[in-house]
C-alpha atoms as a PDB file:
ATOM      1  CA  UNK A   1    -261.485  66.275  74.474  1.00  0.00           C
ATOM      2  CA  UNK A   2    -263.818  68.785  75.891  1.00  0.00           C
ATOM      3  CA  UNK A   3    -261.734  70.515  78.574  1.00  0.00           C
ATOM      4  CA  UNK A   4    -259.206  70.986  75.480  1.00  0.00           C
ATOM      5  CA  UNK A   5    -261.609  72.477  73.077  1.00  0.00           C
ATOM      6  CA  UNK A   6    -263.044  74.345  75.861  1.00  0.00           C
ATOM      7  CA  UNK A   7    -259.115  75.498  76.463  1.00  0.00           C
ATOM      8  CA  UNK A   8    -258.450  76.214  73.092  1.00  0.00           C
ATOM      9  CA  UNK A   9    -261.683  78.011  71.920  1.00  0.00           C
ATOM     10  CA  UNK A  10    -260.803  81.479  73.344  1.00  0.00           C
ATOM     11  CA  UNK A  11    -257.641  81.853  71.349  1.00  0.00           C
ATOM     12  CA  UNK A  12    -258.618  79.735  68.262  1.00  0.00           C
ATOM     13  CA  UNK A  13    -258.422  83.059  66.210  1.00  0.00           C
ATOM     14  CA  UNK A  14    -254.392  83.211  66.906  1.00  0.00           C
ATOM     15  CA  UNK A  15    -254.251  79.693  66.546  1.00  0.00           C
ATOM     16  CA  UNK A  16    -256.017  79.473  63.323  1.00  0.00           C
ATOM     17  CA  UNK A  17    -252.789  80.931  61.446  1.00  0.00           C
ATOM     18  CA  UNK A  18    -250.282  78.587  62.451  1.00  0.00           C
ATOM     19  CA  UNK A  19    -250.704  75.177  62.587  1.00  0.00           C
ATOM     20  CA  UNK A  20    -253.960  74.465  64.959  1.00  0.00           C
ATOM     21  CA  UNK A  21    -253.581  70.419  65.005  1.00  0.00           C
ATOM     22  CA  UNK A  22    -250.100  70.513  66.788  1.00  0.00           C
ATOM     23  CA  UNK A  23    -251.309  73.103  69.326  1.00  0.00           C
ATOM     24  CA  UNK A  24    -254.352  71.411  69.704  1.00  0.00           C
ATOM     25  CA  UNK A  25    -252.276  68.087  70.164  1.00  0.00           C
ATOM     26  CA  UNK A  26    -249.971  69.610  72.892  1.00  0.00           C
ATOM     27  CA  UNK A  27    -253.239  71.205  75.082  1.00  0.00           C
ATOM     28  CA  UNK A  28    -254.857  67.878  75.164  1.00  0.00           C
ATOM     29  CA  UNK A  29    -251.615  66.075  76.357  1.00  0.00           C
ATOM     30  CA  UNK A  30    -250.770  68.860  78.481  1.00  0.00           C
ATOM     31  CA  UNK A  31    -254.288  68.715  80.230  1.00  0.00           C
ATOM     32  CA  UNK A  32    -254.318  64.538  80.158  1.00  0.00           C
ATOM     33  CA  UNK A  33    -250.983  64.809  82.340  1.00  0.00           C
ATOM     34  CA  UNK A  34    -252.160  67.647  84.383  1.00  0.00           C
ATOM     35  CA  UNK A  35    -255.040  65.287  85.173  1.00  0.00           C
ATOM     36  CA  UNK A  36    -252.987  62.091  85.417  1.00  0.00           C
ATOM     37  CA  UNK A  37    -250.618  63.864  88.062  1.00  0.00           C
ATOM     38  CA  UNK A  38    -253.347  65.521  89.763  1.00  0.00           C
ATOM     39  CA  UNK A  39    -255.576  62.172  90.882  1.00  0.00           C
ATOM     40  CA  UNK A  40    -255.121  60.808  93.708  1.00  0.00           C
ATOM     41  CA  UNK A  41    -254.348  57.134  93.916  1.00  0.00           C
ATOM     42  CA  UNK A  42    -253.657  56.292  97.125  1.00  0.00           C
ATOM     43  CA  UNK A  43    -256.812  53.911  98.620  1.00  0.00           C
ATOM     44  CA  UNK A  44    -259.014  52.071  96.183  1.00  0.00           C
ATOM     45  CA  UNK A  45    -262.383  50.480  97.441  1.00  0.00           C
ATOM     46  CA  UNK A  46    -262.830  47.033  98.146  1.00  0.00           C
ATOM     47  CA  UNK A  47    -265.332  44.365  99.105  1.00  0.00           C
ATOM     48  CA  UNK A  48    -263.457  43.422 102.114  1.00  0.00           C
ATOM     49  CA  UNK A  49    -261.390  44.808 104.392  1.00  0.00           C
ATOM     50  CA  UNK A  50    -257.063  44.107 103.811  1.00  0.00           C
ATOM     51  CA  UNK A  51    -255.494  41.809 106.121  1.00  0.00           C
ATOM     52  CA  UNK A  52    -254.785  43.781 109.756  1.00  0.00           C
ATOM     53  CA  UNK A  53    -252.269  41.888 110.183  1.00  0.00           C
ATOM     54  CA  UNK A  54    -250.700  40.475 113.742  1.00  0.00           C
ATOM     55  CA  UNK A  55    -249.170  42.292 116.487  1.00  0.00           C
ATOM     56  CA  UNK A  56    -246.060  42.309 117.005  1.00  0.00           C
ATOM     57  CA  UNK A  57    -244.550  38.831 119.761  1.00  0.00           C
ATOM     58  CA  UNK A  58    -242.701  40.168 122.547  1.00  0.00           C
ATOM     59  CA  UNK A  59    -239.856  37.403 120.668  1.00  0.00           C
ATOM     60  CA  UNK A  60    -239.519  39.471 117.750  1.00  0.00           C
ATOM     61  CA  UNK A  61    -239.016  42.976 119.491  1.00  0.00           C
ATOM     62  CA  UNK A  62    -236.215  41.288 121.308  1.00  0.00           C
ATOM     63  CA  UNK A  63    -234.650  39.997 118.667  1.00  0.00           C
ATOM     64  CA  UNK A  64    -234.761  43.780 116.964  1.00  0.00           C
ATOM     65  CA  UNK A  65    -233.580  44.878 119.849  1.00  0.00           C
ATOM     66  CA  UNK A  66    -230.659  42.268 119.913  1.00  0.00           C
ATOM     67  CA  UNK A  67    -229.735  43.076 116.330  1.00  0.00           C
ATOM     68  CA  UNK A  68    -229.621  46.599 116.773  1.00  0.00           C
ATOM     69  CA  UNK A  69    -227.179  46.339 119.695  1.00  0.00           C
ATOM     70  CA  UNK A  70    -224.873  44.134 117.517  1.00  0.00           C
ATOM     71  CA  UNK A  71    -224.863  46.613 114.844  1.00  0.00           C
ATOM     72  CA  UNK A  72    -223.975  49.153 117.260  1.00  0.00           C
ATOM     73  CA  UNK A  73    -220.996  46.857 118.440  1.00  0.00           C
ATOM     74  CA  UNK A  74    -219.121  46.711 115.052  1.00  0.00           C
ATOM     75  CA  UNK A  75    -216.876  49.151 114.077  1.00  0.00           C
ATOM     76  CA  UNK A  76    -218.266  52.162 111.920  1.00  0.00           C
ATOM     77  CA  UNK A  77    -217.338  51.464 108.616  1.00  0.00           C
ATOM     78  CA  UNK A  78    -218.098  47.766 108.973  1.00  0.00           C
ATOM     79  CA  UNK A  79    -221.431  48.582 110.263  1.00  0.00           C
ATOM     80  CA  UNK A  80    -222.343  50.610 107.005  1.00  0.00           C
ATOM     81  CA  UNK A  81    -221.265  47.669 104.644  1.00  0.00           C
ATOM     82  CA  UNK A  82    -223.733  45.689 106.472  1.00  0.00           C
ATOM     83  CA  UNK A  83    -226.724  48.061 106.470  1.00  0.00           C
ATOM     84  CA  UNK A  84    -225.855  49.163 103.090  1.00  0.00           C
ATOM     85  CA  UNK A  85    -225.440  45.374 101.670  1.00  0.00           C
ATOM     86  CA  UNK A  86    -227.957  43.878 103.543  1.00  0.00           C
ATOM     87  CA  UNK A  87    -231.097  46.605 104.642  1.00  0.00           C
ATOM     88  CA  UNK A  88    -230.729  48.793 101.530  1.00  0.00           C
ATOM     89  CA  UNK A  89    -230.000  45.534  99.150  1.00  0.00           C
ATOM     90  CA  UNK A  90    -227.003  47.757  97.384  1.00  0.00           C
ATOM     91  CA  UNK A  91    -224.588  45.255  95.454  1.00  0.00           C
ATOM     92  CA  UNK A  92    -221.243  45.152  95.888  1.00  0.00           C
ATOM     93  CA  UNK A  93    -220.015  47.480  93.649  1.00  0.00           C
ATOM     94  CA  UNK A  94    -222.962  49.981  94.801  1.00  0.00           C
ATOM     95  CA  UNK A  95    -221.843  49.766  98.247  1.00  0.00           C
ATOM     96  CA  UNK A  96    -218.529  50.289  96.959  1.00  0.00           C
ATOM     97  CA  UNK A  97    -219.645  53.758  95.232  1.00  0.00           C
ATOM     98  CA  UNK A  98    -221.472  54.678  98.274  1.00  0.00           C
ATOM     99  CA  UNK A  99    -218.536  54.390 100.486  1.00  0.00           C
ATOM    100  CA  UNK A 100    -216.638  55.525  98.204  1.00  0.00           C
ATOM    101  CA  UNK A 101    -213.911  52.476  98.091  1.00  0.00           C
ATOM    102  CA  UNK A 102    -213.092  49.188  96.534  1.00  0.00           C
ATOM    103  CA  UNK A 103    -215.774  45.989  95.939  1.00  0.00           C
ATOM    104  CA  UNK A 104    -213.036  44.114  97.492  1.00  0.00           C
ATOM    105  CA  UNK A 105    -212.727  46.046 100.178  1.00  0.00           C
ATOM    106  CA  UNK A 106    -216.900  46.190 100.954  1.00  0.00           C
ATOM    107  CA  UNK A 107    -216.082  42.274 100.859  1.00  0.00           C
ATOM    108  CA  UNK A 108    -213.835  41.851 103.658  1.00  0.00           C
ATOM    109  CA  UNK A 109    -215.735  44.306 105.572  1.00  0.00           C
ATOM    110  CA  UNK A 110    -218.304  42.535 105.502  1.00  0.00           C
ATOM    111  CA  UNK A 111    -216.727  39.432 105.966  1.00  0.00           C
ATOM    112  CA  UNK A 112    -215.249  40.814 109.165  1.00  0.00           C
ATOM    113  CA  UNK A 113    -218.640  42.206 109.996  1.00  0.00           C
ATOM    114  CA  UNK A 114    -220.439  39.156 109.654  1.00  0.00           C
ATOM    115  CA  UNK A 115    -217.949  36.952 111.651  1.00  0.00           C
ATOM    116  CA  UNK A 116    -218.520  39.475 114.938  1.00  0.00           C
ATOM    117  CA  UNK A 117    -221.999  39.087 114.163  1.00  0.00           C
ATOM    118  CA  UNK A 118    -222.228  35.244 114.627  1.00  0.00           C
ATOM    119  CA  UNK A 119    -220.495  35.704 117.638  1.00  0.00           C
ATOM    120  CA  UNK A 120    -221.968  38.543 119.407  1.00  0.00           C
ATOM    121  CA  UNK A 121    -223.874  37.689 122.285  1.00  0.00           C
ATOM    122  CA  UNK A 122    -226.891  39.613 121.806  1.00  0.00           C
ATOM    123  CA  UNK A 123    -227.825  37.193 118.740  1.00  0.00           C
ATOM    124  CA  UNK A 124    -226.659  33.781 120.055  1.00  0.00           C
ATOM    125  CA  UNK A 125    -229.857  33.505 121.924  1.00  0.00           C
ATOM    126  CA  UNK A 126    -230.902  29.919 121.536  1.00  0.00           C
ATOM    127  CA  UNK A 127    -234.656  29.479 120.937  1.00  0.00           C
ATOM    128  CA  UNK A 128    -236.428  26.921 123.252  1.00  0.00           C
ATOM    129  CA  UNK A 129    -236.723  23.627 121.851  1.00  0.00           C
ATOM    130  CA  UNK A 130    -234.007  23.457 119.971  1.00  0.00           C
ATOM    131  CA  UNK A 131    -231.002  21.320 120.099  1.00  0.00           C
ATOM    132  CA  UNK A 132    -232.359  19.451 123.178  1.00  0.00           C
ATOM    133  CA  UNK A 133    -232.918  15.564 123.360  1.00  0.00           C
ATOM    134  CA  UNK A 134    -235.955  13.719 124.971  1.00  0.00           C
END
């Protein structure tokens, strides 16, 4: 309330004549979201320090690096139905708009895409431990 009366005070003798309340209104909201946008938000204190998290296990790099060469098998189109569906989380009909083409059509492409991707190579890695007998 201060900064807008503080605003306000040097022209309050043009103001005066018209209608002061509404003027008076739209400083203070006008300064409250000049303020709002202004602060910065970004890191708020805290007792103790946020999880650090793990580094990364040489595993999981390969498995990135597995993926990624799978996605660079498929064929162009097919490849942006899957990043589109499945990284960006479009829907159907998003993907569709995107790619400017039918829902059914982003369905059998990735269909198709997701058939080559079971049976890539790169991805049929199997982990230790699994599927063996004692």
């Amino acid at each position: 309330m201060q900064t807008t009366y503080a605003k306000v005070w040097p022209h309050w003798s043009r103001i005066v004549d018209g209608d002061p309340e509404a003027y008076v209104r739209r400083v203070m909201i006008n300064t409250y979201l000049s303020w709002w946008r202004r602060k910065w938000r970004g890191e708020t204190p805290t007792e103790e320090l946020p999880d650090e998290g793990r580094p990364a296990e040489h595993g999981q790099i390969d498995e990135r690096t597995g993926l990624m060469a799978a996605l660079g098998r498929l064929p162009p189109r097919q490849r942006a139905v899957i990043v589109l569906r499945f990284l960006e989380d479009l829907s159907e009909a998003e993907t569709a708009d995107v790619l400017n083409c039918s829902v059914g059509n982003v369905k059998s492409q990735a269909s198709r895409a997701l058939r080559k991707l079971r049976i890539d190579p790169a991805l049929l890695d199997p982990r230790p431990g699994e599927g063996e007998s004692p």
